[in-house]
Structures are given as C-alpha cells and as structure tokens.
C-alpha atoms as a PDB file:
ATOM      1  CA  UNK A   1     -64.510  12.060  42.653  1.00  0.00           C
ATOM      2  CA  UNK A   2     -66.042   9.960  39.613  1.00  0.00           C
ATOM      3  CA  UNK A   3     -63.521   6.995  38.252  1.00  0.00           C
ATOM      4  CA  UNK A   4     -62.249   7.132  34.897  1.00  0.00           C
ATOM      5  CA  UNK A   5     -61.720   4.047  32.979  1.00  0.00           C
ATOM      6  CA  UNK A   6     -60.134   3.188  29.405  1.00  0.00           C
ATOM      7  CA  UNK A   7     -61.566   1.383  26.984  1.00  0.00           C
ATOM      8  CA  UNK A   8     -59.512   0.162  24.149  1.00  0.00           C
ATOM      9  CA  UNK A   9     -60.677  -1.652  20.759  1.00  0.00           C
ATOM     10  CA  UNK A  10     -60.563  -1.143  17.630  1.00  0.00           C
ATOM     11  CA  UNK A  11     -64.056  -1.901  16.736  1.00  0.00           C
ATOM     12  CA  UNK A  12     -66.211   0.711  18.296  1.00  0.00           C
ATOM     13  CA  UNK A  13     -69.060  -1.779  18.806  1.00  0.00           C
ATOM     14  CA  UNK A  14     -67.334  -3.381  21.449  1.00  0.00           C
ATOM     15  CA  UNK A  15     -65.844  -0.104  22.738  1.00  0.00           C
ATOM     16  CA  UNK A  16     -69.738   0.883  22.819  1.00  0.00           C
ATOM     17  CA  UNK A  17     -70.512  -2.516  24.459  1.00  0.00           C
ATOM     18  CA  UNK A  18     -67.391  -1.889  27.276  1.00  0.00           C
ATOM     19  CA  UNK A  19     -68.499   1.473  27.914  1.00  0.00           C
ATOM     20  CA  UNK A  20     -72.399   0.784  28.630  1.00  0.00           C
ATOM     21  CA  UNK A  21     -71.354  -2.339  30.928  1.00  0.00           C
ATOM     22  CA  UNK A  22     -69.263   0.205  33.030  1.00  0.00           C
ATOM     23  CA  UNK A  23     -71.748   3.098  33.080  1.00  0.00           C
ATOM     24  CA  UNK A  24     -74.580   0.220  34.100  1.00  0.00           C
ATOM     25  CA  UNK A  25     -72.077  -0.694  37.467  1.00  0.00           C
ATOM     26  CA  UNK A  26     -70.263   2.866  37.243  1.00  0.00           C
ATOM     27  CA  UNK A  27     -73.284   5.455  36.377  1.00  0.00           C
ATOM     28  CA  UNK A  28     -70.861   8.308  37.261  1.00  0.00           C
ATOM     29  CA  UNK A  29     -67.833   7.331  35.871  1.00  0.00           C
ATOM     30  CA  UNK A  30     -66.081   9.277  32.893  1.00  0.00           C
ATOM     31  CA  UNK A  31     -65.362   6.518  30.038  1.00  0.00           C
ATOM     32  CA  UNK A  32     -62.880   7.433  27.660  1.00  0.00           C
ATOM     33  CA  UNK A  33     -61.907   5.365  24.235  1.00  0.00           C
ATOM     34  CA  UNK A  34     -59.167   4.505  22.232  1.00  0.00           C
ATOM     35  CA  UNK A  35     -58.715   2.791  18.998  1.00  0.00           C
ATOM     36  CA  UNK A  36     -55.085   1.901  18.753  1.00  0.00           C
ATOM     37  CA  UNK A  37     -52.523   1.027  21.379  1.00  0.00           C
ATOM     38  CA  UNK A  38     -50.785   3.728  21.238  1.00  0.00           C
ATOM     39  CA  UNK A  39     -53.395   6.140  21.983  1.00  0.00           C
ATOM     40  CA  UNK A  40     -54.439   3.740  25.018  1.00  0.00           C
ATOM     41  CA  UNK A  41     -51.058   4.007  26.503  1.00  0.00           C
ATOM     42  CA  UNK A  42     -51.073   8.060  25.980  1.00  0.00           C
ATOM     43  CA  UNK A  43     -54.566   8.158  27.452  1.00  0.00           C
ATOM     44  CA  UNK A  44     -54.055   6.445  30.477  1.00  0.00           C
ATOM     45  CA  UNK A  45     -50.734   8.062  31.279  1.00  0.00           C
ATOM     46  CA  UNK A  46     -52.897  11.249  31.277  1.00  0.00           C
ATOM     47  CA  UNK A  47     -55.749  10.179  32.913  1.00  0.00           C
ATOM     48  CA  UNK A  48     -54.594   7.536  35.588  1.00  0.00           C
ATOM     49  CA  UNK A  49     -57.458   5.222  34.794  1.00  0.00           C
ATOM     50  CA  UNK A  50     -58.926   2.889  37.918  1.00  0.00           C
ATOM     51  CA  UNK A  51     -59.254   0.499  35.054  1.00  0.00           C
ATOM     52  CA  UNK A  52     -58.399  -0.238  31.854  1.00  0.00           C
ATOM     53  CA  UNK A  53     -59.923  -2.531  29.469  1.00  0.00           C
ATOM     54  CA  UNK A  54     -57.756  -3.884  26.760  1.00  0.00           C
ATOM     55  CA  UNK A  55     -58.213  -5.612  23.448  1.00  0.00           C
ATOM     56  CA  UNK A  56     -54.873  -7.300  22.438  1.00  0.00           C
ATOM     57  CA  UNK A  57     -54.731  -7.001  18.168  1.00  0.00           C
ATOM     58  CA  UNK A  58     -54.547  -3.946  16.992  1.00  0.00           C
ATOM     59  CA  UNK A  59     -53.204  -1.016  15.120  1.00  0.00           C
ATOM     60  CA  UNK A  60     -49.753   0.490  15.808  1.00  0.00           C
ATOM     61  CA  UNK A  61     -49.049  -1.109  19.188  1.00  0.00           C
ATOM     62  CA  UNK A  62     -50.775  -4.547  20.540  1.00  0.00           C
ATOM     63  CA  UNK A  63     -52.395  -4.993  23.822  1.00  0.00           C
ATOM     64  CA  UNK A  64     -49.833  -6.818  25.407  1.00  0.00           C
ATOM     65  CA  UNK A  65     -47.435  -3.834  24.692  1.00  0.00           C
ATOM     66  CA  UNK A  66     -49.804  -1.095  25.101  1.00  0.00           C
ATOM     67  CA  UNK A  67     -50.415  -3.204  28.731  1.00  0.00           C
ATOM     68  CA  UNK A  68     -46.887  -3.623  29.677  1.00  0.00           C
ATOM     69  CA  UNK A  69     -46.284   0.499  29.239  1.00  0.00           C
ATOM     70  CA  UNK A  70     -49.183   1.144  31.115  1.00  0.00           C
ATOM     71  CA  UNK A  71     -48.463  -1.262  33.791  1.00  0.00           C
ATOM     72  CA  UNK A  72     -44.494   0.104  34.110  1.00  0.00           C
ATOM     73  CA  UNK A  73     -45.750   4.042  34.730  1.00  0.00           C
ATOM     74  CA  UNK A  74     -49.580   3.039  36.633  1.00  0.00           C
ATOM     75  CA  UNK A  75     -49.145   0.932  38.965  1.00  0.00           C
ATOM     76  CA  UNK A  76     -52.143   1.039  40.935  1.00  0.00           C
ATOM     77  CA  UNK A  77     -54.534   1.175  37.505  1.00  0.00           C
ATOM     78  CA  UNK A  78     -56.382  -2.831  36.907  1.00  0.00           C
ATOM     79  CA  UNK A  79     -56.291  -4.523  33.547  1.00  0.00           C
ATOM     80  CA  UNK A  80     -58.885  -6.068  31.947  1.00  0.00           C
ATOM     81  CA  UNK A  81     -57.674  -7.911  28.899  1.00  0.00           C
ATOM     82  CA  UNK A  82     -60.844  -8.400  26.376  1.00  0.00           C
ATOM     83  CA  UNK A  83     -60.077 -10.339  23.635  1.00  0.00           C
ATOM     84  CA  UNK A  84     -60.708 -13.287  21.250  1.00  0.00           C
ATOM     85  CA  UNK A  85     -57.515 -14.775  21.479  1.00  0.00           C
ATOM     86  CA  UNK A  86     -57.097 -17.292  24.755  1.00  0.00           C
ATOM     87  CA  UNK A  87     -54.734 -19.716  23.055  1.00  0.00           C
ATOM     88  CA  UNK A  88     -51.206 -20.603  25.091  1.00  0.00           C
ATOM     89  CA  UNK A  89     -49.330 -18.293  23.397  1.00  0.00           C
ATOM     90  CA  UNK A  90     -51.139 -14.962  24.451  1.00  0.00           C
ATOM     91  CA  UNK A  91     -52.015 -16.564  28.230  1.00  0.00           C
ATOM     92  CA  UNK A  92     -47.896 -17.018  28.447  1.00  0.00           C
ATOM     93  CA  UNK A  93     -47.132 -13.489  27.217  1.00  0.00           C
ATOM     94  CA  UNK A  94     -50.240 -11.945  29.548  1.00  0.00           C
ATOM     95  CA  UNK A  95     -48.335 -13.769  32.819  1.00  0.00           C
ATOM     96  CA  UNK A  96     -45.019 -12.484  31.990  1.00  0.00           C
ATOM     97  CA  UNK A  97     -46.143  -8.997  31.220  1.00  0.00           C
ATOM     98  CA  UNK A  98     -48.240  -8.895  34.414  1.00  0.00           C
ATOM     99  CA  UNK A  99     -46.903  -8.780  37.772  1.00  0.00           C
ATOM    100  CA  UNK A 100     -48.323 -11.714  39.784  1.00  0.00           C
ATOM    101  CA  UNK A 101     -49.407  -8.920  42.658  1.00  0.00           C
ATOM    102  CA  UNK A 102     -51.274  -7.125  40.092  1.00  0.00           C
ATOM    103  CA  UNK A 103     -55.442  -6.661  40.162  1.00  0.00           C
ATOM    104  CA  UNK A 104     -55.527  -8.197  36.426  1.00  0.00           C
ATOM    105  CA  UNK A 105     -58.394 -10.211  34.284  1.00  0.00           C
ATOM    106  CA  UNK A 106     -58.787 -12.090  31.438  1.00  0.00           C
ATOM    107  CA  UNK A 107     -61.950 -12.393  29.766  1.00  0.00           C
ATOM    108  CA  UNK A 108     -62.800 -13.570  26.038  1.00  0.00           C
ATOM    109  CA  UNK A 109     -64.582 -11.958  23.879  1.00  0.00           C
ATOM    110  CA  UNK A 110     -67.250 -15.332  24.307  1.00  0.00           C
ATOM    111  CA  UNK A 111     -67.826 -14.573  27.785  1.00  0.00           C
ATOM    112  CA  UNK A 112     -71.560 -13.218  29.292  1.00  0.00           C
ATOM    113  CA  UNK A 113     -72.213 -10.077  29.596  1.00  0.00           C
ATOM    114  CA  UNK A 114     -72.808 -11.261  33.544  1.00  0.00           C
ATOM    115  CA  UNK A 115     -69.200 -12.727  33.221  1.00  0.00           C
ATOM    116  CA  UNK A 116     -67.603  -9.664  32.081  1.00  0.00           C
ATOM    117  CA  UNK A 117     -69.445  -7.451  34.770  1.00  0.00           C
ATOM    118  CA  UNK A 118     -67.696  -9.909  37.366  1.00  0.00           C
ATOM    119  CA  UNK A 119     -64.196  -9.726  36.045  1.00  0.00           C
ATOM    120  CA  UNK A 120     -64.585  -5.864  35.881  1.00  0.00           C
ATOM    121  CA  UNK A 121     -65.224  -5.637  39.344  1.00  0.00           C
ATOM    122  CA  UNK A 122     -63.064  -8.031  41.057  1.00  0.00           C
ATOM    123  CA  UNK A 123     -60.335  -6.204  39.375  1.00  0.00           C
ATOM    124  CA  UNK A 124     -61.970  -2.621  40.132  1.00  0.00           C
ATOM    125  CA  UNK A 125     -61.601  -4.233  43.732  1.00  0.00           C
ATOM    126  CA  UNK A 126     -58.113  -5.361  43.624  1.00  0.00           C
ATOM    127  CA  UNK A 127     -58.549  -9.050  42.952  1.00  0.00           C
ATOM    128  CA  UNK A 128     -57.943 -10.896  39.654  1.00  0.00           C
ATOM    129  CA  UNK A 129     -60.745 -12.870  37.297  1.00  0.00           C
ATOM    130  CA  UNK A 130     -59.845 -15.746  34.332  1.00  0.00           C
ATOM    131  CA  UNK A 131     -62.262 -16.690  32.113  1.00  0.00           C
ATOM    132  CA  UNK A 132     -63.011 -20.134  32.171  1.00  0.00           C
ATOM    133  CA  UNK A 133     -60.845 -21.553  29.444  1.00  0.00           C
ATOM    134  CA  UNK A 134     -58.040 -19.157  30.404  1.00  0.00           C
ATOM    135  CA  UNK A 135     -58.094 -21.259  33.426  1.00  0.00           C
ATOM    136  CA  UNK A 136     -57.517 -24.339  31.713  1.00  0.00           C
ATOM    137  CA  UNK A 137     -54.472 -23.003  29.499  1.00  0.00           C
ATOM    138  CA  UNK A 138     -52.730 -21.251  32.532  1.00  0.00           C
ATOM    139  CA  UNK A 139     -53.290 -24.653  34.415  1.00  0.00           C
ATOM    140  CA  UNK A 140     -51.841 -26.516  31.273  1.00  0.00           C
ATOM    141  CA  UNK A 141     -48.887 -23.960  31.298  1.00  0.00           C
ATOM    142  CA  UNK A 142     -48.060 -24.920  35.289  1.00  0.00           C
ATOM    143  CA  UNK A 143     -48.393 -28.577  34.590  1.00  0.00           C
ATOM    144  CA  UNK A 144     -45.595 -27.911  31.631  1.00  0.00           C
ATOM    145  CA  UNK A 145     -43.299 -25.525  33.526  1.00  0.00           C
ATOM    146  CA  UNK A 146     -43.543 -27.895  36.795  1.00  0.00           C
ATOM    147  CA  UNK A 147     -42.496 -31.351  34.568  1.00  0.00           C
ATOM    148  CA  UNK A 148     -39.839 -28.974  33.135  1.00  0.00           C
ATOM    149  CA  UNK A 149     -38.599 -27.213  36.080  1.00  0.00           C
ATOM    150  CA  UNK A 150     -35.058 -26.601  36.306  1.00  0.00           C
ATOM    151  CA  UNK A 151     -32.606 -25.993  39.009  1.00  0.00           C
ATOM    152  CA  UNK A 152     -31.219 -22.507  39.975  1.00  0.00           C
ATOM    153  CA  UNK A 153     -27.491 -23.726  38.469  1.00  0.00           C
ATOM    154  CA  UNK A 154     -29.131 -25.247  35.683  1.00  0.00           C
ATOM    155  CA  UNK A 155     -31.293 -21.509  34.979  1.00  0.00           C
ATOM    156  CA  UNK A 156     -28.596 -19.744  35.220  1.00  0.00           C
ATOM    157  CA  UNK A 157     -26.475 -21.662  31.995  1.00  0.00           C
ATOM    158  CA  UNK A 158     -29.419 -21.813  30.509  1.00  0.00           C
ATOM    159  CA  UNK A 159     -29.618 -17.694  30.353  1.00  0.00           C
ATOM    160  CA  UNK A 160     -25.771 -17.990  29.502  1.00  0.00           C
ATOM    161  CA  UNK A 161     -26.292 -20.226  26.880  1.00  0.00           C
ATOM    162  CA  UNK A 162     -29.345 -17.672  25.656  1.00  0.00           C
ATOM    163  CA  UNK A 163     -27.069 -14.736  25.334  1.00  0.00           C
ATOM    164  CA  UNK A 164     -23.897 -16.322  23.275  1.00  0.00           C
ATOM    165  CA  UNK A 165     -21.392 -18.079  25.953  1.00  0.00           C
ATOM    166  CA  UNK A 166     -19.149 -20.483  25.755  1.00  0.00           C
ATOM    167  CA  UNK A 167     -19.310 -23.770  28.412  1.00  0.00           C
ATOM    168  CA  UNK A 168     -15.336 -22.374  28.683  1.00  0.00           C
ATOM    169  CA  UNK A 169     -17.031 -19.105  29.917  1.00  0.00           C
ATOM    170  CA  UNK A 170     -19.648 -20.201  31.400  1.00  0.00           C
ATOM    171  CA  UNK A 171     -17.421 -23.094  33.549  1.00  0.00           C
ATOM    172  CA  UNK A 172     -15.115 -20.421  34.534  1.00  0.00           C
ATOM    173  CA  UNK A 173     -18.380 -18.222  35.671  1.00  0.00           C
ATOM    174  CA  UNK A 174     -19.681 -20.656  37.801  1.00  0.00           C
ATOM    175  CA  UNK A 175     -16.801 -22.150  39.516  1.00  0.00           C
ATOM    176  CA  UNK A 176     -17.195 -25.244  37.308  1.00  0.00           C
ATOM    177  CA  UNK A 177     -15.486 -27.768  35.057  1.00  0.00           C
ATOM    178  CA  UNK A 178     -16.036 -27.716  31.681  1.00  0.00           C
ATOM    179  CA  UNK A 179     -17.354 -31.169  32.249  1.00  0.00           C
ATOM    180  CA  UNK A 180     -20.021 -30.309  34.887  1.00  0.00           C
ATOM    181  CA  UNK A 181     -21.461 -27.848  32.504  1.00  0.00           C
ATOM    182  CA  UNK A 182     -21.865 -30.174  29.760  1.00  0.00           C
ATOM    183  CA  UNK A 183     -23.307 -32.369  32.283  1.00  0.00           C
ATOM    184  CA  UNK A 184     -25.894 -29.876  33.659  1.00  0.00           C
ATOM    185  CA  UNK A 185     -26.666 -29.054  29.567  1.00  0.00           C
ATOM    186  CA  UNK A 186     -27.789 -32.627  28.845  1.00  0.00           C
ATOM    187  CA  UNK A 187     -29.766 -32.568  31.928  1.00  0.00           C
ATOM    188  CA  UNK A 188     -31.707 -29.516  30.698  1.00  0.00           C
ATOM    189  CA  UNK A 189     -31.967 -31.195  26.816  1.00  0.00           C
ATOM    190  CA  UNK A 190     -33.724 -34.507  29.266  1.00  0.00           C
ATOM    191  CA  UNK A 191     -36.147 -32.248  30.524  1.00  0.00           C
ATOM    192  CA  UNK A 192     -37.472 -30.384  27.297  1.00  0.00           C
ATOM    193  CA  UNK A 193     -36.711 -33.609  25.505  1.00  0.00           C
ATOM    194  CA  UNK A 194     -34.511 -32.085  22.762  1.00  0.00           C
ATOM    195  CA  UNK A 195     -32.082 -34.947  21.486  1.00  0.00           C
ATOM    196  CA  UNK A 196     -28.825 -33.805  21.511  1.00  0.00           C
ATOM    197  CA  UNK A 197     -27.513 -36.436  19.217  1.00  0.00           C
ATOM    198  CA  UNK A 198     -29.513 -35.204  16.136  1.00  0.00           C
ATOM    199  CA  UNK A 199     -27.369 -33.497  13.606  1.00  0.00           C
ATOM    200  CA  UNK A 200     -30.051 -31.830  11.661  1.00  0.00           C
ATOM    201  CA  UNK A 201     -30.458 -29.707  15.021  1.00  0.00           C
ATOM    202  CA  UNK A 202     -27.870 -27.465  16.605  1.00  0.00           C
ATOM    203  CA  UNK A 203     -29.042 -28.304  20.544  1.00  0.00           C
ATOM    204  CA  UNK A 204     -28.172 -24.894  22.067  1.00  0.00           C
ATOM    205  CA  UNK A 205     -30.164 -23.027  19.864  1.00  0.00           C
ATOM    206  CA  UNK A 206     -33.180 -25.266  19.994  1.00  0.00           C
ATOM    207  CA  UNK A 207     -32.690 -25.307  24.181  1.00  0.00           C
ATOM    208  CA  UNK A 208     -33.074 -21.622  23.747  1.00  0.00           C
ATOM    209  CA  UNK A 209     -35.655 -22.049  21.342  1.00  0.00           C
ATOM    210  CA  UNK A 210     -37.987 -24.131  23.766  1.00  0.00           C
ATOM    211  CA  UNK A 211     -37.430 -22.285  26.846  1.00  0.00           C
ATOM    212  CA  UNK A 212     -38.606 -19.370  25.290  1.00  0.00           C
ATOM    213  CA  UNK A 213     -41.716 -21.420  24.004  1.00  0.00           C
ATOM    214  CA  UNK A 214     -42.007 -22.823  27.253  1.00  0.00           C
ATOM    215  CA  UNK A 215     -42.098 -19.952  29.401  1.00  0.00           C
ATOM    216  CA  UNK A 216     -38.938 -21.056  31.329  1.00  0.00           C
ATOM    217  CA  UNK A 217     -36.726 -18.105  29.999  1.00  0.00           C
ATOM    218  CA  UNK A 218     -38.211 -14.743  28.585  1.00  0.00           C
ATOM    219  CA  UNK A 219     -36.885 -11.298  27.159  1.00  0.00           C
ATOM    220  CA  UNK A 220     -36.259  -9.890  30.460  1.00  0.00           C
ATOM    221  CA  UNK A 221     -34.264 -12.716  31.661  1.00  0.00           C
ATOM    222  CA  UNK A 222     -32.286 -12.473  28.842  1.00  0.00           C
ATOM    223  CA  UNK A 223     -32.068  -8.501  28.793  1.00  0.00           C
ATOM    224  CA  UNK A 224     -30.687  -8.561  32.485  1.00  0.00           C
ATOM    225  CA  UNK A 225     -28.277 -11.955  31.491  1.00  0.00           C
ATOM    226  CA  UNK A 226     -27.036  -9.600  27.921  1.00  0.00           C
ATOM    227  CA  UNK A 227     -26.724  -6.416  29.879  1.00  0.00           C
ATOM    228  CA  UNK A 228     -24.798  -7.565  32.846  1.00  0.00           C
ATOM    229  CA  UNK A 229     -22.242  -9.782  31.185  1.00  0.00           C
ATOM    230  CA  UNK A 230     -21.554  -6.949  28.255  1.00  0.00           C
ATOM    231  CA  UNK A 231     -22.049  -3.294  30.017  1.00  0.00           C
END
C-alpha cells in the first residue's frame, strides 16, 4: 500500500516544491496539500499520514498548534517542520510540543534541496534530523536550562508560585516553614538572576515570567499544577 504524506504551506510554491521532493524519493506515494492549519490537522486525522510536513505561520491555526493536534491523535505519523523561522523562541516551543521519542525534523526553509531529502527520510525511518543552525539554538537552549537547573523542591514552588499560592500555602504543602520557602525562592531568583531587591519589579511574577522564557516551566506544567490544586 502507497504512503500518504501531508504537505502544509500556505504558499503553494513550496507546497509544489514539498510535493515533487517526495514523489522524486516516494514515486508512488499519494501527496495531499493544505493551506491553513486547520485543514492540515483535519487532513491528517483522515488520512493517517506516514509524514507530515509542516510550515509554522499561517492562517487560522499555526504549525506548532496544527503539530501538537496531530501529534496528540497520530502517534506513529513523523513531522517535518519546514519553515523560515529557527530563532529560540520557535526551537523552545517545537521541543515542548514534541515528545522527545518522537521521529521529528527541523529544517529551514535555507536548507538544500539534498538537506531536505535527508531530514525527510530519517524521519520517514523513525529517526530525527536538525538543520544545522537548529542545532546550535537547541544546544544554546541546554547550555541555559543546565546553568539554570533547579531542584525537584525548588520546581515544584516554582509551579506553585506560577499558579497564584501563597509561601503560607505553599509551606504548609510541602511540609515546610515559611522560612525555608522563602529561602528556596531566593535561590531560584540566584539562578535566573532576577534581583529581588528591585522595587520597580514584583519578583514572583518576573520568576514566572523567565521560567516560561526559559523553558524551565511551560503551559502544561502549569495546567496539571492549576488543575490539581483547584478541581
């Protein structure tokens, strides 16, 4: 039975481009397009793609989204992000919205055509492909999350602090004095070098604020912290 593969863009000159690169290396595949992310995510939850290929900005629902739905319901379909954005912000959103596990590449838009022939089919095999300077960003982002790493205790009052508690509740939680909290709280502000003596600055919300940024702390942790503590 021929694969089927996705290809999603919004620019059907690159959908054109995607589609003869996988008929070249897949001459009996079926190939079928979408233009928005929603239309990707309906697509592929009818079609159970081997692959799909992903642009990240576009029309009614982004990549990363549109890659997260597909990647809750198809779990054995690859993902081949294809974009021109490879800046921290989008590498740190791919990595938490793809399971580590998961038969995944990022290529830019910049790559060779030779390059993006590779990355489909290390994923199309199971294995996972970065461009280049992907590599150097996700390298960047372990350096930062290893000089920032925090302890288990210190995670946890972080994620309390993130959802609205008290260091009365969050003491009482944990088995803890008041004072031990505040003590593990000015350890965290050290390590993301927020100063807690500034008054211009409320220091809980920026320590929120910068784990978030950093990658230390995201929705989901924050989602399970909310829902647990309030349901």
């Amino acid at each position: 039975m021929a694969d089927t593969f996705v290809v999603v863009d919004d620019h059907p000159p690159i959908r054109a481009f995607s589609k003869s690169v996988l008929k070249e290396n897949f001459p009996d595949c079926n190939v079928l397009e979408a233009e928005t992310g929603l239309k990707a995510v309906e697509l592929s939850l009818k079609a159970k793609p081997s692959l799909v290929i992903m642009d990240i900005a576009m029309p009614d629902l982004d990549g990363i989204e549109a890659t997260q739905k597909i990647i809750q319901n198809l779990p054995q379909t690859g993902i081949v992000i294809y974009s021109n954005y490879g800046d921290e912000v989008y590498v740190r959103k791919i990595r938490q919205t793809v399971p580590v596990d998961r038969a995944f590449a990022y290529v830019l838009k910049t790559a060779s055509q030779d390059q993006f022939t590779q990355a489909i089919k290390q994923v199309y095999s199971g294995e996972v492909w970065l461009h280049p300077d992907v590599q150097q960003v996700v390298w960047k982002l372990n350096v930062n999350k290893k000089s920032t790493q925090l302890t288990e205790i210190q995670q946890q009052i972080l994620i309390a602090v993130a959802i609205g508690k008290t260091n009365d509740w969050i003491a009482e939680k944990l088995y803890m004095s008041n004072k031990t909290i505040q003590y593990h709280l000015y350890s965290i502000y050290d390590k993301l070098g927020i100063n807690s003596a500034q008054k211009k600055v409320n220091p809980r919300n920026e320590v929120v604020c910068v784990s978030l940024l950093k990658g230390l702390i995201d929705l989901q942790d924050l989602k399970v912290g909310y829902e647990k503590e309030n349901h």
